[in-house]
N, C-alpha and C. Protein backbone atom coordinates (compact mmCIF):
# COMPACT_ATOMS: atom_id res chain seq x y z
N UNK A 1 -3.98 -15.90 -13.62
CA UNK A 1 -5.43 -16.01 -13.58
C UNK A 1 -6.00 -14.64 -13.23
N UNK A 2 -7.25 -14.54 -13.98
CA UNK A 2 -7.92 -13.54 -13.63
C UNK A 2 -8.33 -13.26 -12.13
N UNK A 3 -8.06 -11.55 -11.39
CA UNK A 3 -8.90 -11.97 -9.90
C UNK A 3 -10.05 -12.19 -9.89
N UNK A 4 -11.09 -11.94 -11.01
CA UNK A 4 -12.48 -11.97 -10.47
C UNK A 4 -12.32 -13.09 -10.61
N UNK A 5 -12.06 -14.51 -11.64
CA UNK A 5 -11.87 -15.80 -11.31
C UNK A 5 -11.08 -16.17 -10.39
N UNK A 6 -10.61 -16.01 -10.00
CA UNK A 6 -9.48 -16.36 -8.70
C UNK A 6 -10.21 -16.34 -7.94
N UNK A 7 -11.13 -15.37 -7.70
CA UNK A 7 -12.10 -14.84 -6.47
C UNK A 7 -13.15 -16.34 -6.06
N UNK A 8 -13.86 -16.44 -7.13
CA UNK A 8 -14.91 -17.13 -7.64
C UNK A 8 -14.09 -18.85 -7.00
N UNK A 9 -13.30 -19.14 -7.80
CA UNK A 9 -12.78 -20.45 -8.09
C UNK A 9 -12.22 -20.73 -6.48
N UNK A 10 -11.84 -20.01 -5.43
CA UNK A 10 -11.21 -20.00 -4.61
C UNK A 10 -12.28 -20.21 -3.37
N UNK A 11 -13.62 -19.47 -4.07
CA UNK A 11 -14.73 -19.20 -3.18
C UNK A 11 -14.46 -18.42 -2.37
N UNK A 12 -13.82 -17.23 -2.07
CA UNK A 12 -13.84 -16.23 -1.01
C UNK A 12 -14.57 -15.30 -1.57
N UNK A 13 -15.17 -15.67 -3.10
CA UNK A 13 -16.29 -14.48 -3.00
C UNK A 13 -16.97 -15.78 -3.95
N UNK A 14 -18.57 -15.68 -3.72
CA UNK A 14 -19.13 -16.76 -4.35
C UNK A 14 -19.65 -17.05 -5.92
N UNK A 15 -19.95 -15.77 -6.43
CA UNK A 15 -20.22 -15.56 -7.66
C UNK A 15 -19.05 -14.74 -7.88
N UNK A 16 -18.83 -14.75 -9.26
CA UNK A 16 -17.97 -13.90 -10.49
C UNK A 16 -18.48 -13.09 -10.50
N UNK A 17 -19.54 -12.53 -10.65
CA UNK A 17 -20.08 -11.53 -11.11
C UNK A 17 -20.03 -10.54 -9.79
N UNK A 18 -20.34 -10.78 -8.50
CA UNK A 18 -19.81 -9.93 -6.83
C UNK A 18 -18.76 -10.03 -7.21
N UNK A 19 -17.78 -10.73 -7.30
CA UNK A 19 -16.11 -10.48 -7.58
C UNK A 19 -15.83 -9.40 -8.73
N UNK A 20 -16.19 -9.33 -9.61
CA UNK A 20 -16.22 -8.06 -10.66
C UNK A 20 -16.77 -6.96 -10.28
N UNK A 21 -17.98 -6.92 -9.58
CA UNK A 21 -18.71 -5.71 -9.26
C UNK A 21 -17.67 -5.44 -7.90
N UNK A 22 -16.93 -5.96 -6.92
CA UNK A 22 -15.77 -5.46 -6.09
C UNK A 22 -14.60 -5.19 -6.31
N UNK A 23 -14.33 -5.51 -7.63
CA UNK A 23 -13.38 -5.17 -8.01
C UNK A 23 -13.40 -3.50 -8.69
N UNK A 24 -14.31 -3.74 -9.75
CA UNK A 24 -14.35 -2.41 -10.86
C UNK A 24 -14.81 -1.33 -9.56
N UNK A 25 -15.50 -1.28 -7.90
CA UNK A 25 -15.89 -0.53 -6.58
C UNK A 25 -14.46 -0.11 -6.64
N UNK A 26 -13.57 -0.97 -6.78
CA UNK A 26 -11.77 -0.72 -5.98
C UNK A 26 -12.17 -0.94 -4.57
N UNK A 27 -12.94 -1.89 -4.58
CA UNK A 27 -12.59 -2.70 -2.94
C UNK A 27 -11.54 -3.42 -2.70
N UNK A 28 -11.16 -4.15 -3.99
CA UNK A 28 -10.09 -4.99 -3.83
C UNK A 28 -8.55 -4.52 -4.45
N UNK A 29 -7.48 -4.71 -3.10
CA UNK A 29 -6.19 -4.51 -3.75
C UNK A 29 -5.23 -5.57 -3.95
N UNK A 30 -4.39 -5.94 -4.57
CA UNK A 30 -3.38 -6.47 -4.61
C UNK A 30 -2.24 -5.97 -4.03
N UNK A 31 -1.13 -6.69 -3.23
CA UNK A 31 -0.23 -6.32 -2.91
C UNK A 31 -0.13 -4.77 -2.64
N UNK A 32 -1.46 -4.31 -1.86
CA UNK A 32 -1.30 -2.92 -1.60
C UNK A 32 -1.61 -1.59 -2.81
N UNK A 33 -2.15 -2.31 -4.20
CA UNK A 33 -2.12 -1.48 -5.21
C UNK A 33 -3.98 -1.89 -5.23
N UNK A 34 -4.56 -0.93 -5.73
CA UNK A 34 -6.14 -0.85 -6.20
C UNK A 34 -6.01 -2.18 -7.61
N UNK A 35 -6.89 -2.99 -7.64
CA UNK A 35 -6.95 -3.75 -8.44
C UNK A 35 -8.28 -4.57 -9.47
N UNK A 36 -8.08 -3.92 -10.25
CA UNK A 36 -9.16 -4.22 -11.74
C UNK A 36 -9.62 -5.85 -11.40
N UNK A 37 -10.78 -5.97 -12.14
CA UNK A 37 -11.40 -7.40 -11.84
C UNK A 37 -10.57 -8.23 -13.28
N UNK A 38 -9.60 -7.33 -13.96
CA UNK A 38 -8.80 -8.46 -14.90
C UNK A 38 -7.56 -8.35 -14.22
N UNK A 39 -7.36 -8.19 -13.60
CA UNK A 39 -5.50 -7.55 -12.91
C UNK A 39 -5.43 -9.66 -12.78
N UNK A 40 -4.11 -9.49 -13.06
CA UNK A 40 -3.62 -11.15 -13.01
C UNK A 40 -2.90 -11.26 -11.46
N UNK A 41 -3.31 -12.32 -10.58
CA UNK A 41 -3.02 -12.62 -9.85
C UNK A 41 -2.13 -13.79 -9.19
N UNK A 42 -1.06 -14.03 -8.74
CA UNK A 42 -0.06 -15.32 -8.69
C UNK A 42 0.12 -15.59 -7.26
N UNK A 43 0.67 -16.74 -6.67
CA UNK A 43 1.09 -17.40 -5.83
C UNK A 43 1.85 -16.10 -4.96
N UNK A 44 1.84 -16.26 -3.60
CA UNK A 44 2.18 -15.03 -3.00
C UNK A 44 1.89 -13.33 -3.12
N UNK A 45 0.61 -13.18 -3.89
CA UNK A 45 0.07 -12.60 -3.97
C UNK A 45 -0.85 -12.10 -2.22
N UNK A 46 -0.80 -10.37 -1.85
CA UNK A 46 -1.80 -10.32 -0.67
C UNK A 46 -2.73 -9.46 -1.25
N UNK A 47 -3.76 -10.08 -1.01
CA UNK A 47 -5.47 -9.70 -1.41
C UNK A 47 -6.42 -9.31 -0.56
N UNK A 48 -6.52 -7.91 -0.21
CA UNK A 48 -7.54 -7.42 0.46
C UNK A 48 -8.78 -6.98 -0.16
N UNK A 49 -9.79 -7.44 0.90
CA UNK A 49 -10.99 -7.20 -0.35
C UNK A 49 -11.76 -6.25 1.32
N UNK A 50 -12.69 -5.12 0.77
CA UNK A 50 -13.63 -4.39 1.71
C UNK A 50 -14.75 -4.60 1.26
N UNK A 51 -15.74 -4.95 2.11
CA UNK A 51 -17.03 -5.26 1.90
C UNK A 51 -18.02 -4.18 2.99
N UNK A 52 -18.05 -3.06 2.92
CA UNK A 52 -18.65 -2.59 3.89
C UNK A 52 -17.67 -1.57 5.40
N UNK A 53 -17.82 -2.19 6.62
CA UNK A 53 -16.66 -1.80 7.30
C UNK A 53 -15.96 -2.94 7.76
N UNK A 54 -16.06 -4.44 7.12
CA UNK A 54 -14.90 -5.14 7.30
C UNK A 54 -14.21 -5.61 6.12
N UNK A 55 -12.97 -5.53 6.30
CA UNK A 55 -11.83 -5.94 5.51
C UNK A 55 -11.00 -7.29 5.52
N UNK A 56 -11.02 -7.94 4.81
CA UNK A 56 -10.33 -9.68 4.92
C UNK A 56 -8.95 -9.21 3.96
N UNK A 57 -8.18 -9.98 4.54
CA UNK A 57 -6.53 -9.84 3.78
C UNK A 57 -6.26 -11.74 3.69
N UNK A 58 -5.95 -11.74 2.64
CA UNK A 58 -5.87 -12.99 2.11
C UNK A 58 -4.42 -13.06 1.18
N UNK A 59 -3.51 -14.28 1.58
CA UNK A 59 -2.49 -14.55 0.89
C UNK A 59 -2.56 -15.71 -0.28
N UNK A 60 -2.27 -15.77 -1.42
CA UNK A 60 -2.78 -16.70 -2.22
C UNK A 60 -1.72 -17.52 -1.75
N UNK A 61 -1.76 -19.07 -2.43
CA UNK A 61 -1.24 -20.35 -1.73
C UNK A 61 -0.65 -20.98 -3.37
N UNK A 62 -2.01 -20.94 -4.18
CA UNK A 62 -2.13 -22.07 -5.11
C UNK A 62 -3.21 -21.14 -6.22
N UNK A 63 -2.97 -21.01 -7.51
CA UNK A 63 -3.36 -20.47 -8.72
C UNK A 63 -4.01 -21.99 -9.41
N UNK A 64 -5.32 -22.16 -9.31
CA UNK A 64 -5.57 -22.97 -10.29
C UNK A 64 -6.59 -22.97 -11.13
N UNK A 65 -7.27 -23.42 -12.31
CA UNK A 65 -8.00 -23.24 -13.22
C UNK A 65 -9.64 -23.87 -12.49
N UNK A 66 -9.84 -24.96 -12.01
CA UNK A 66 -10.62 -25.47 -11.15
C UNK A 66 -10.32 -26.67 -9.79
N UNK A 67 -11.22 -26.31 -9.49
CA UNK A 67 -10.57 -26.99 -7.65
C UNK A 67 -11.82 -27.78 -7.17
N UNK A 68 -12.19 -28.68 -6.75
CA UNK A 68 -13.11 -29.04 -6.12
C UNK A 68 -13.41 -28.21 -4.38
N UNK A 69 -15.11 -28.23 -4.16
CA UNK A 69 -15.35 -27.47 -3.27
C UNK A 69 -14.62 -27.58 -1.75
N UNK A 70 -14.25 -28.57 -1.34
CA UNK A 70 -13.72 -29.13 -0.30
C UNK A 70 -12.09 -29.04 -0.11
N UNK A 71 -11.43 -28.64 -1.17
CA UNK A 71 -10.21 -28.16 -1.38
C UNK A 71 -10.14 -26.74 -1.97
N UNK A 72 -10.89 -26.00 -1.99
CA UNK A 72 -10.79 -24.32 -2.11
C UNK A 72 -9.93 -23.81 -1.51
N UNK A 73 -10.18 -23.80 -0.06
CA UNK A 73 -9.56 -23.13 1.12
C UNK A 73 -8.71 -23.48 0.92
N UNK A 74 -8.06 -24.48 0.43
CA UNK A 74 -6.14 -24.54 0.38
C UNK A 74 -5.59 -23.60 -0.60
N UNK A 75 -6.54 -22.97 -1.09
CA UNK A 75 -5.59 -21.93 -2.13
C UNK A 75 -5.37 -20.64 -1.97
N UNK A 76 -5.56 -20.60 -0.42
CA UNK A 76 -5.03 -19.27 0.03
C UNK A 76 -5.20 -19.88 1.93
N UNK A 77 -4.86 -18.43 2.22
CA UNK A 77 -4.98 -18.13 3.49
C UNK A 77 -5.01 -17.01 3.89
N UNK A 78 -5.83 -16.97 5.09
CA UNK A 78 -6.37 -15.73 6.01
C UNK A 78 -5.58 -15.55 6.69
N UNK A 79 -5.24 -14.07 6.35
CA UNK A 79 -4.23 -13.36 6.95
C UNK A 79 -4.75 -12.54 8.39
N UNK A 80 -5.96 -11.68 7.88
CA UNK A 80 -6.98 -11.18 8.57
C UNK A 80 -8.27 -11.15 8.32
N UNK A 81 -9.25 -10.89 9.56
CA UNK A 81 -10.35 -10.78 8.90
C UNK A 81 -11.18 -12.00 9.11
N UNK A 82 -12.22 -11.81 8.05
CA UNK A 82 -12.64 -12.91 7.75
C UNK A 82 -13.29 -13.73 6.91
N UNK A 83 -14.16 -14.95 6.53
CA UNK A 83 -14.56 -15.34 4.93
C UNK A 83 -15.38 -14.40 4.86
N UNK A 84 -15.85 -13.56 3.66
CA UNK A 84 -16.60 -13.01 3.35
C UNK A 84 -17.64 -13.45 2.24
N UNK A 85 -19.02 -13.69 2.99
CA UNK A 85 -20.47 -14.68 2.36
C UNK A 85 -20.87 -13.65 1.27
C-alpha cells in the first residue's frame, strides 16, 4: 500500500492530501530511509513522521485497503511520540 494511503486509512494523518504534502517535505521516513508519498509500505514497517518540533515513530501492525474508524488504531502502534491531529 501506498504511504500517503496508509497514512490516511490508518488515520495517523487525517487527510491524504497532509499525508502527501509530508511526505514529498521528507518528513516522513521509513525504516530510517526518507520516504516518497508512493514508497510502499508493509507489516513491520517503522514510520516516523515530523510535524514541526515533534516527531511520532510508529510501527505498522496490519496493511489494509479499508478499516472502519474504531479499528484504525489496531494497524499500527506508537512507538514514540504522539497521534499527530
Amino acid at each position: 500500500m501506498r504511504l500517503d494511503k496508509y497514512l490516511k486509512v490508518s488515520r495517523i494523518i487525517k487527510r491524504r492530501t497532509v499525508a502527501k504534502e509530508a511526505g514529498e517535505g521528507g518528513r516522513v521516513t521509513i525504516n530510517g530511509k526518507v520516504a516518497k508519498p508512493s514508497s510502499e509500505v508493509k507489516e513491520g514497517d517503522i514510520i516516523e513522521i515530523r510535524f514541526g518540533d515533534k516527531l511520532a515513530r510508529y510501527k505498522i501492525l496490519n496493511v489494509a485497503e479499508t478499516v472502519r474508524k474504531n479499528e484504525a488504531s489496531l494497524m499500527y502502534e506508537v512507538l514514540d511520540g504522539e497521534i499527530i491531529e
